[in-house]
Protein backbone atom coordinates (compact mmCIF):
# COMPACT_ATOMS: atom_id res chain seq x y z
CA UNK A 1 0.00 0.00 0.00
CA UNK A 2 1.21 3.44 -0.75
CA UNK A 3 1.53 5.83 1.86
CA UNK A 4 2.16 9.41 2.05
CA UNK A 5 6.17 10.29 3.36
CA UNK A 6 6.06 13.09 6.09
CA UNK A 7 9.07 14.21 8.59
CA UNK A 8 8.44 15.61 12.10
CA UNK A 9 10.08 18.98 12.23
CA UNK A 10 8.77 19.78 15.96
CA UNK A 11 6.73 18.10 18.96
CA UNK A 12 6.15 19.59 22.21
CA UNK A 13 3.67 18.39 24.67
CA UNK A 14 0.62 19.92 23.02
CA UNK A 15 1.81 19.95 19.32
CA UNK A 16 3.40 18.39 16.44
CA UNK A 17 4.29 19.79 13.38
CA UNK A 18 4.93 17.17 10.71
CA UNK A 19 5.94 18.28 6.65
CA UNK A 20 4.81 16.74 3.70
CA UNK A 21 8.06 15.12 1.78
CA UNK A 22 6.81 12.95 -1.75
CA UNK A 23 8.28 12.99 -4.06
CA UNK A 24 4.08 12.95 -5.10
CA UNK A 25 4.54 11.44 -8.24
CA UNK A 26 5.54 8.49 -5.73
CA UNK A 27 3.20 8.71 -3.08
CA UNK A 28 -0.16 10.39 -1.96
CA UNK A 29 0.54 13.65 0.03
CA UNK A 30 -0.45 13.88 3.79
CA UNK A 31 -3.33 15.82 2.60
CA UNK A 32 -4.73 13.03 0.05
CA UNK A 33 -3.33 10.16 3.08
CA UNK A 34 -4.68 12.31 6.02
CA UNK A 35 -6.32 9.12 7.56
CA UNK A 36 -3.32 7.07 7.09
CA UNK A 37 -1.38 9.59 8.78
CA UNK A 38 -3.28 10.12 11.64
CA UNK A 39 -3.26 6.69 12.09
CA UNK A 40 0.31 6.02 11.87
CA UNK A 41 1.16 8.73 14.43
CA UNK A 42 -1.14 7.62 17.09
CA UNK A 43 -0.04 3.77 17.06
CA UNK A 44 3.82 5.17 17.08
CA UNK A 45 2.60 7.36 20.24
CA UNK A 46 3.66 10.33 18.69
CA UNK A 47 -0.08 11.15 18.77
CA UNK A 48 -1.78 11.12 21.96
CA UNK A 49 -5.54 12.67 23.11
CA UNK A 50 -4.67 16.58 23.54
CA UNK A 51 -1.59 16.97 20.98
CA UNK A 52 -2.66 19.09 17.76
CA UNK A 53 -1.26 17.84 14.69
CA UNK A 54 -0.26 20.61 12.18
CA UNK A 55 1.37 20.09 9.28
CA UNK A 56 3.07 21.58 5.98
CA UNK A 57 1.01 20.72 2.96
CA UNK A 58 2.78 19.53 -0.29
CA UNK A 59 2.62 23.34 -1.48
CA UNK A 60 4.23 24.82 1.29
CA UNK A 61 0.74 25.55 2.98
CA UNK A 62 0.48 25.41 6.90
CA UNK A 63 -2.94 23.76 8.29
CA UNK A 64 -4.03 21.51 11.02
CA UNK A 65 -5.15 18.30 10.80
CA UNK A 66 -7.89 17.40 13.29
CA UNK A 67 -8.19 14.04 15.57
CA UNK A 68 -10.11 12.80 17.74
CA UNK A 69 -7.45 11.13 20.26
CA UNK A 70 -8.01 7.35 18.78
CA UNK A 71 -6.20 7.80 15.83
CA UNK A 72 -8.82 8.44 13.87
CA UNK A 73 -8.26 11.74 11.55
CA UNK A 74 -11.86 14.12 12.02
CA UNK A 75 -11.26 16.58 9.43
CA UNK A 76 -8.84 19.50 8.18
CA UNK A 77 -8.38 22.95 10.20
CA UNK A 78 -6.56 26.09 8.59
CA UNK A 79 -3.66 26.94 11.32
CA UNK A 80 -3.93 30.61 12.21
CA UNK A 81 -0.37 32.77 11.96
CA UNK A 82 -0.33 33.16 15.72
CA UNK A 83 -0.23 29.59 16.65
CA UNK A 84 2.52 29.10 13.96
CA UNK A 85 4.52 31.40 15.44
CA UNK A 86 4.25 30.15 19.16
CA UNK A 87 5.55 26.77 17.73
């Protein structure tokens, strides 16, 4: 199965910030794998009820994907500027 490729670039406590990495002609980006991600994070315990997973989109684009704790991905979230910058 085909998966998208993603790095961590920063976890704290209550965050963490993943990037999108491809090559996309290879594999689905985390946007287009969002489930798979979710899912992959939360059974390696990088992922845990309370952390917000944000994430740089295959363009560049900053935005939050939403959990619900279980590893199960709930939906998409645009990041505001503010919360980028406290990370």
């Amino acid at each position: 199965m085909n998966r998208a490729r993603f790095g961590v670039m920063r976890s704290t406590a209550t965050s963490l910030v993943i990037e999108d990495l491809g090559p996309w002609d290879q594999h689905p980006t985390v946007t287009n794998d969002a489930e798979g991600v979710v899912h992959r994070l939360h059974v390696s315990g990088r992922l845990s009820p309370g952390v917000r997973l944000f994430y740089y989109d295959s363009d560049g684009d900053y935005s939050e994907l939403k959990h619900d704790g279980a590893g199960r991905f709930a939906g998409f979230a645009p990041a505001r500027e503010e919360e980028h910058d406290a990370l």
